[in-house]
C-alpha atoms as a PDB file:
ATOM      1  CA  UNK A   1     -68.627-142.619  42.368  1.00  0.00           C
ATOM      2  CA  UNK A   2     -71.459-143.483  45.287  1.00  0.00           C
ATOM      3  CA  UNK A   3     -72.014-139.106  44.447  1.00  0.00           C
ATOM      4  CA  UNK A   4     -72.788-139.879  40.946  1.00  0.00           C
ATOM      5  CA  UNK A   5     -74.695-142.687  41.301  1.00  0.00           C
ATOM      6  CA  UNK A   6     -76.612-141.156  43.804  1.00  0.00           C
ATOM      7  CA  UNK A   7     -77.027-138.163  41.571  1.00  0.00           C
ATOM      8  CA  UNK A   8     -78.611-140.362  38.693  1.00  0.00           C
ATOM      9  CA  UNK A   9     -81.095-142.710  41.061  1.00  0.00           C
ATOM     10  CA  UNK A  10     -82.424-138.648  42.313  1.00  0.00           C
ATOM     11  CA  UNK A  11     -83.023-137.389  38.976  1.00  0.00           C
ATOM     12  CA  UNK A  12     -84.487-140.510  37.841  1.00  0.00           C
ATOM     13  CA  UNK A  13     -86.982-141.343  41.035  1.00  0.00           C
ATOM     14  CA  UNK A  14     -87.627-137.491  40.965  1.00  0.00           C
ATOM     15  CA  UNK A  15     -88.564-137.595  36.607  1.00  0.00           C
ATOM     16  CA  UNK A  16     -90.250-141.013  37.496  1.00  0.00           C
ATOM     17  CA  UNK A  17     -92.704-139.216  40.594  1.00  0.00           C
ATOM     18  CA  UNK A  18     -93.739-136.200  38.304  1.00  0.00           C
ATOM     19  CA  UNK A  19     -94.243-138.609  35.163  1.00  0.00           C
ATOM     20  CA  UNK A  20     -96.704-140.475  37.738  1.00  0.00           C
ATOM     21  CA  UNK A  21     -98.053-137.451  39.395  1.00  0.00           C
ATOM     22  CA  UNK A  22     -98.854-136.065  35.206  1.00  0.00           C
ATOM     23  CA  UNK A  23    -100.507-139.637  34.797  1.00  0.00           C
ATOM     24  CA  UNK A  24    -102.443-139.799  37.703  1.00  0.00           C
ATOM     25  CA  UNK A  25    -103.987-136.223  36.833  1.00  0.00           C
ATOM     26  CA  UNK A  26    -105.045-137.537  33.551  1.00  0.00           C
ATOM     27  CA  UNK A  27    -106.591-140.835  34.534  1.00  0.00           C
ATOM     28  CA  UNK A  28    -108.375-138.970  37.313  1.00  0.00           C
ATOM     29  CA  UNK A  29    -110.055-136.567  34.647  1.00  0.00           C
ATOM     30  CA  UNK A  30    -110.518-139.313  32.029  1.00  0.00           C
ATOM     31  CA  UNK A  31    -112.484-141.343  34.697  1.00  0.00           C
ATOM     32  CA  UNK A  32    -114.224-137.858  36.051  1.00  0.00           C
ATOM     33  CA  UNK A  33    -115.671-137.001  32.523  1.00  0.00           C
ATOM     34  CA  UNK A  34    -116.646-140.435  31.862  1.00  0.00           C
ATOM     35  CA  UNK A  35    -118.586-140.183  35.050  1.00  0.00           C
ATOM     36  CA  UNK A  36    -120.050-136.798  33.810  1.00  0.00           C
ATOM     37  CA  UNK A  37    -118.260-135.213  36.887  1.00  0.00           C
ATOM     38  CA  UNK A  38    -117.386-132.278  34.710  1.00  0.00           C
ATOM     39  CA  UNK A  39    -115.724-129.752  37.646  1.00  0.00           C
ATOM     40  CA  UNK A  40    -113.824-133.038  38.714  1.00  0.00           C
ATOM     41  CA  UNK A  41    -112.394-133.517  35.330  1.00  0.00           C
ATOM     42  CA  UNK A  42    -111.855-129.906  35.096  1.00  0.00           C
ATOM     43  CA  UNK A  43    -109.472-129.578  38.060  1.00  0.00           C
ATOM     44  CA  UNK A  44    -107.744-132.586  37.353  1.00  0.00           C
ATOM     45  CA  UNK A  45    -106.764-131.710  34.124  1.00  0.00           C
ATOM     46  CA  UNK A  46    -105.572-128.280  35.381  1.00  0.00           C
ATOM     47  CA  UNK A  47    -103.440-129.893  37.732  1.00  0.00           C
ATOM     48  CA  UNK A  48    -102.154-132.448  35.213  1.00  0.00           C
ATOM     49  CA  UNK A  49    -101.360-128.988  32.677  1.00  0.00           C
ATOM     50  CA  UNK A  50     -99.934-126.980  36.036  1.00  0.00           C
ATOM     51  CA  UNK A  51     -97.204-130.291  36.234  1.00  0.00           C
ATOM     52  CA  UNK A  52     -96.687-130.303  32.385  1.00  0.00           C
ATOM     53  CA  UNK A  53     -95.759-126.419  33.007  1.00  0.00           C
ATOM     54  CA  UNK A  54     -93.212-127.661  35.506  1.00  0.00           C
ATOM     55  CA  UNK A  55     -91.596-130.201  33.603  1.00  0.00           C
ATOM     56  CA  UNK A  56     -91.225-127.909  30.585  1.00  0.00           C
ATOM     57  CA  UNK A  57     -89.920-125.119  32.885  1.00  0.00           C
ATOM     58  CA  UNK A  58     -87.014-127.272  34.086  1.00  0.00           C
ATOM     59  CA  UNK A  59     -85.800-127.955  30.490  1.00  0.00           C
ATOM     60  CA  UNK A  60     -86.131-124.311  29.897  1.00  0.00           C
ATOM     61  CA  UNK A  61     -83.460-123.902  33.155  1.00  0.00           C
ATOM     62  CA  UNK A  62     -81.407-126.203  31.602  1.00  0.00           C
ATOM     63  CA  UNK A  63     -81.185-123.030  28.764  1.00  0.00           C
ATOM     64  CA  UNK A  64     -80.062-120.706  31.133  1.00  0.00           C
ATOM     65  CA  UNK A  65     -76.427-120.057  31.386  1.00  0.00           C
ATOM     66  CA  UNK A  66     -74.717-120.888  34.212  1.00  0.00           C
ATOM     67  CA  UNK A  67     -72.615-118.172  34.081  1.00  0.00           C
ATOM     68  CA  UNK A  68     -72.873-114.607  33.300  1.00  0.00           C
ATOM     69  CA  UNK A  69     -69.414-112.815  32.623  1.00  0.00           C
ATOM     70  CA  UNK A  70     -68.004-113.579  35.921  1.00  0.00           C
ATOM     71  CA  UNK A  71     -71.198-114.205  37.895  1.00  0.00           C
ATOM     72  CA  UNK A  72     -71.879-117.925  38.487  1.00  0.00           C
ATOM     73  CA  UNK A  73     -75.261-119.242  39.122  1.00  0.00           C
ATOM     74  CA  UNK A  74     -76.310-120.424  42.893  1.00  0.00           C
ATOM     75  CA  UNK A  75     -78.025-123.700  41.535  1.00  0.00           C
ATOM     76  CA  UNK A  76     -79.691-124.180  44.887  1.00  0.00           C
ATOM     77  CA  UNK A  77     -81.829-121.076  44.099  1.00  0.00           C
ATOM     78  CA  UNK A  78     -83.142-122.720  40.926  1.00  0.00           C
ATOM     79  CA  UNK A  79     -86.819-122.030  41.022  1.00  0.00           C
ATOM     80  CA  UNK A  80     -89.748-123.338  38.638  1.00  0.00           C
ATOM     81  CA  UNK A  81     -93.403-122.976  40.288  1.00  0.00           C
ATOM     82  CA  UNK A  82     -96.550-123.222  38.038  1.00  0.00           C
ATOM     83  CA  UNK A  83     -98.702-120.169  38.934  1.00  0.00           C
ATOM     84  CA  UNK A  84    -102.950-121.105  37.800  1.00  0.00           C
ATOM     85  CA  UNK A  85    -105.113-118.377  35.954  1.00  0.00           C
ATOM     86  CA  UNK A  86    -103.362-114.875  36.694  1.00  0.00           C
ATOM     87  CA  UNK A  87    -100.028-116.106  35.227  1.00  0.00           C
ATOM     88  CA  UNK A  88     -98.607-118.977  33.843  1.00  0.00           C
ATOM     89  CA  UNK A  89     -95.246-121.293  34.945  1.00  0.00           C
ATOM     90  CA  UNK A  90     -92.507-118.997  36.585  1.00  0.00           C
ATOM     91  CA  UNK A  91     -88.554-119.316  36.488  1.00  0.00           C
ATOM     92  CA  UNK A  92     -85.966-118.140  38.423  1.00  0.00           C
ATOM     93  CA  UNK A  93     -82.624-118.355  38.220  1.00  0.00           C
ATOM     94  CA  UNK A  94     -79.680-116.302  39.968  1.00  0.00           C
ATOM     95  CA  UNK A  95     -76.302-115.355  39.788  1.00  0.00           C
ATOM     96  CA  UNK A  96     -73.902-113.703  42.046  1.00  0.00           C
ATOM     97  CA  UNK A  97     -73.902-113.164  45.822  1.00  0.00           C
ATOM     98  CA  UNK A  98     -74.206-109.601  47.732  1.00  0.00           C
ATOM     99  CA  UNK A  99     -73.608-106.558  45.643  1.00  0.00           C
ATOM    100  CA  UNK A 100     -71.998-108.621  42.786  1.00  0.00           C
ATOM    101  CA  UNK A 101     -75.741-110.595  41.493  1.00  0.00           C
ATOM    102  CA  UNK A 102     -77.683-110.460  38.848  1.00  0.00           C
ATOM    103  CA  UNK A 103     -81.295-112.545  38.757  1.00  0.00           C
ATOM    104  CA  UNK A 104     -83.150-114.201  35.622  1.00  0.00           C
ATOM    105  CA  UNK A 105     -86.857-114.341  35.702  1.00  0.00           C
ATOM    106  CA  UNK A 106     -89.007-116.196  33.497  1.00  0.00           C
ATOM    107  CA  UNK A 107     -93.135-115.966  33.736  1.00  0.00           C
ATOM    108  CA  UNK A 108     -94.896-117.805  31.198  1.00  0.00           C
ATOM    109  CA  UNK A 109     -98.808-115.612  30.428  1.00  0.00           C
ATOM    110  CA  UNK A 110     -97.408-112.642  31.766  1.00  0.00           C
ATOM    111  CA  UNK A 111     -99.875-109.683  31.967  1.00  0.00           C
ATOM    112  CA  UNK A 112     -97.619-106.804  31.464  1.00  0.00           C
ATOM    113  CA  UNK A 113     -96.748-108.144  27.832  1.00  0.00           C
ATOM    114  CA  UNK A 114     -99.068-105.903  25.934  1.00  0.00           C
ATOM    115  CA  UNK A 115     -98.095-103.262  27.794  1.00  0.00           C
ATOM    116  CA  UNK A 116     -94.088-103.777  27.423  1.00  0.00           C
ATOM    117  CA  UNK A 117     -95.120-104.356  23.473  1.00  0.00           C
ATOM    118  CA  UNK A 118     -96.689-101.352  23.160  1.00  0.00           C
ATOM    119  CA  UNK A 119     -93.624 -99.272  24.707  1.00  0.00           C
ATOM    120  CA  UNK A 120     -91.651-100.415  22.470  1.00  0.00           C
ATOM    121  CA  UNK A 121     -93.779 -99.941  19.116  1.00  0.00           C
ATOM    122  CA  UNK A 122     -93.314 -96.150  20.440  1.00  0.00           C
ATOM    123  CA  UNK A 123     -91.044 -94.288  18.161  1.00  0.00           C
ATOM    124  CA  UNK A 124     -90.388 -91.618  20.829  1.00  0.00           C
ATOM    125  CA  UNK A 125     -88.899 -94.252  23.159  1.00  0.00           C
ATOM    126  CA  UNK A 126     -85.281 -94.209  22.335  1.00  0.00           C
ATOM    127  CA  UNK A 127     -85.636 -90.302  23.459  1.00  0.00           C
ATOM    128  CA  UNK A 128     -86.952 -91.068  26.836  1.00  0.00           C
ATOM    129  CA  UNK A 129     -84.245 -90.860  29.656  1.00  0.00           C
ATOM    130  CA  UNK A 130     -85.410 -93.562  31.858  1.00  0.00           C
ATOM    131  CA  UNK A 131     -85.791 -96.425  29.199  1.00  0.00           C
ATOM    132  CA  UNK A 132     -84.146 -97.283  25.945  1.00  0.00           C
ATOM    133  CA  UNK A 133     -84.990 -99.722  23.144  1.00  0.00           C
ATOM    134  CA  UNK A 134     -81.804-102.314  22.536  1.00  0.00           C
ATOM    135  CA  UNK A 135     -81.613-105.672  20.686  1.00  0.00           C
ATOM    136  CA  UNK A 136     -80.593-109.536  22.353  1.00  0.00           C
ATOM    137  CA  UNK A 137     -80.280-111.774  19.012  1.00  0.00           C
ATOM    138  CA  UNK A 138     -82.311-109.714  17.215  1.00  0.00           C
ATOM    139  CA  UNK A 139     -85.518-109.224  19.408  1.00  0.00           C
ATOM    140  CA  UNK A 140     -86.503-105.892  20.896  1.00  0.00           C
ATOM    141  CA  UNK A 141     -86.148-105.453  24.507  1.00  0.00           C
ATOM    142  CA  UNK A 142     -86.431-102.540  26.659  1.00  0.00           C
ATOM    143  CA  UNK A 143     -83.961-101.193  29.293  1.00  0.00           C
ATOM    144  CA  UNK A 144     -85.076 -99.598  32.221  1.00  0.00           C
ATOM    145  CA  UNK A 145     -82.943 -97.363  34.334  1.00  0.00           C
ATOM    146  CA  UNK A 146     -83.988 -96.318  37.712  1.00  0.00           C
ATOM    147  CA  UNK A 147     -82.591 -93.806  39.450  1.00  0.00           C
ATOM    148  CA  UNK A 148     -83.074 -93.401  43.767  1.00  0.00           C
ATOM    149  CA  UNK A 149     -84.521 -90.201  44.395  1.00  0.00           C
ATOM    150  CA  UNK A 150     -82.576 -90.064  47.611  1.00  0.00           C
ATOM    151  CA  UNK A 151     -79.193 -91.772  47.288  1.00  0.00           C
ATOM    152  CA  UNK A 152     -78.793 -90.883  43.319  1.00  0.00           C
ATOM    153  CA  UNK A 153     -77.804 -94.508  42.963  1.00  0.00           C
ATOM    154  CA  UNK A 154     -79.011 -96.125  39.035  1.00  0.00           C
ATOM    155  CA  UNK A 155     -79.950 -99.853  38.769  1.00  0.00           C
ATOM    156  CA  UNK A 156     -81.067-101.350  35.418  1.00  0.00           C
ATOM    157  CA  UNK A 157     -83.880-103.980  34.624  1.00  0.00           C
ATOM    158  CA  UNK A 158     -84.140-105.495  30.918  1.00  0.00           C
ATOM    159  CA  UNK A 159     -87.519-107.046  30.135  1.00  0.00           C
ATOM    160  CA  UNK A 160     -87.839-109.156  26.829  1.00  0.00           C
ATOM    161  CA  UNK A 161     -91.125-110.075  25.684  1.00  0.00           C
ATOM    162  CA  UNK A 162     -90.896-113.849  24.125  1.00  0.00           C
ATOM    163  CA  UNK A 163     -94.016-114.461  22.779  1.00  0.00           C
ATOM    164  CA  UNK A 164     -96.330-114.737  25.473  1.00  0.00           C
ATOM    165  CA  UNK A 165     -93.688-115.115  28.308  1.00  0.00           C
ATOM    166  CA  UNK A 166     -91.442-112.184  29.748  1.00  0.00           C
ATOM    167  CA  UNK A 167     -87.854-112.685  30.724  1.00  0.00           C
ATOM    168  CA  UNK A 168     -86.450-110.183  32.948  1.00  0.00           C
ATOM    169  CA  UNK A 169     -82.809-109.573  34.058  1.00  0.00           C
ATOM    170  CA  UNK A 170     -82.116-107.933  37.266  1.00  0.00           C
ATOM    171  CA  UNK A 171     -78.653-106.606  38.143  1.00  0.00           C
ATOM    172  CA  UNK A 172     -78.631-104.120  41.330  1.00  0.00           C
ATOM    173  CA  UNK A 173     -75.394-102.795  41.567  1.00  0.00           C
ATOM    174  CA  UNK A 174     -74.418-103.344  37.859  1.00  0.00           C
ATOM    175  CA  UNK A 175     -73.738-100.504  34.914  1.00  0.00           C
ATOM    176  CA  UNK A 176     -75.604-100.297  31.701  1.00  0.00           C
ATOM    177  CA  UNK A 177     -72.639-102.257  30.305  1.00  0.00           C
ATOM    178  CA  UNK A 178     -72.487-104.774  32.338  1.00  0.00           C
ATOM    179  CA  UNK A 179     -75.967-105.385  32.414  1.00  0.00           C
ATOM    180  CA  UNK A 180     -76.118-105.835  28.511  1.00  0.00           C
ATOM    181  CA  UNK A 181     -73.006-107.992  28.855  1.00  0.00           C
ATOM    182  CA  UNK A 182     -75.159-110.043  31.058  1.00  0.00           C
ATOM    183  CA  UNK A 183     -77.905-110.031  28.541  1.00  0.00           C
ATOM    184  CA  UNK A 184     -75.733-111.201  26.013  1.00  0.00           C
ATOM    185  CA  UNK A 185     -75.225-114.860  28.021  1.00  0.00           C
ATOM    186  CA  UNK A 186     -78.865-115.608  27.463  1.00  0.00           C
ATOM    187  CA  UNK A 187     -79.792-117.816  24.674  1.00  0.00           C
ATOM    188  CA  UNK A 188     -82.932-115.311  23.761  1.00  0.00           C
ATOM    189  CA  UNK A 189     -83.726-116.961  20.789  1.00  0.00           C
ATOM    190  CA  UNK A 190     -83.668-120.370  21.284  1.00  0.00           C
ATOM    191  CA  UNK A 191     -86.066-119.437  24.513  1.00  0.00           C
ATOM    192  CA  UNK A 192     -88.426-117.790  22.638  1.00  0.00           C
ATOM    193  CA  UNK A 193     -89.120-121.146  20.000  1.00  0.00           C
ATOM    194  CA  UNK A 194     -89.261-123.525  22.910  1.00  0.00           C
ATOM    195  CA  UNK A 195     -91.787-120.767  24.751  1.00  0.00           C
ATOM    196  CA  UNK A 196     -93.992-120.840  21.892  1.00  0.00           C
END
């Protein structure tokens, strides 16, 4: 019981500080721009978007299975950081421990959408031997298999473009069935409305 309670008073104090930390950002740019302090207001109100990335990043965790087949997830290794002009809020989330792990990574304005789009607008594609076109609830994603030059061994990466944000699963020592099993857990659709 003094666990639980506990528990509550840390989400609550730590949902109360960012709350504060969001409103402080705001009052300090509302009073900047009043002042005419332009690059003042400016930074404060990149900060104050930077925390709302962070607090809308954690609800998107809460998405994330906390499973995958027979993988569970190592919540201490829950990540959410808010990245500032390159790219936007990233997630992490893992699964696993030594050979047996599979990782989930989420990064909000990522810059190697257009580029994943365009690969898989290509008709030709689905011939290539070191990537393949597949579905997750009814989105296009693409499957990349790498194979070591030296010790022959294959790992597979699946990248989903959502929007403007890029999910990508990780699973080192998995198959190509597995690894689609583990792509299966993910709740791909409902990510991509709330990461619109």
């Amino acid at each position: 019981m003094k666990t639980l309670l506990i528990t509550i008073f840390s989400i609550v104090t730590f949902s109360t500080v960012q709350a504060q930390d969001f409103n402080k950002h705001l009052s300090t740019a509302k009073t900047a721009y009043s002042g005419k302090k332009l690059e003042e207001a400016r930074f404060a109100m990149q900060q104050m978007l930077q925390e709302l990335d962070i607090m809308a990043g954690k609800d998107i965790l809460k998405m994330l299975p906390l499973k995958m087949d027979e993988l569970n997830s190592n919540p201490k290794h829950d990540d959410v950081s808010g990245g500032s002009g390159f790219a936007g809020i990233i997630i992490h989330r893992d699964y696993g421990t030594g050979e047996k792990s599979a990782e989930v990574d989420i990064i909000g304005n990522s810059p190697l959408i257009s580029s994943i789009n365009a690969l898989l607008a290509l008709p030709f594609i689905a011939n290539n031997a070191n990537q393949k076109v597949i579905k997750l609830e009814g989105y296009k994603a693409l499957l990349n298999i790498n194979k070591d030059s030296e010790t022959s061994k294959v790992t597979y990466e699946i990248q989903v473009p959502l929007n403007s944000s890029l999910l990508t699963l990780k699973a080192p020592s998995a198959t190509e069935d597995e690894i689609k099993k583990f792509a299966s857990t993910i709740p791909v659709a409902q990510l991509a409305k709330t990461l619109q």
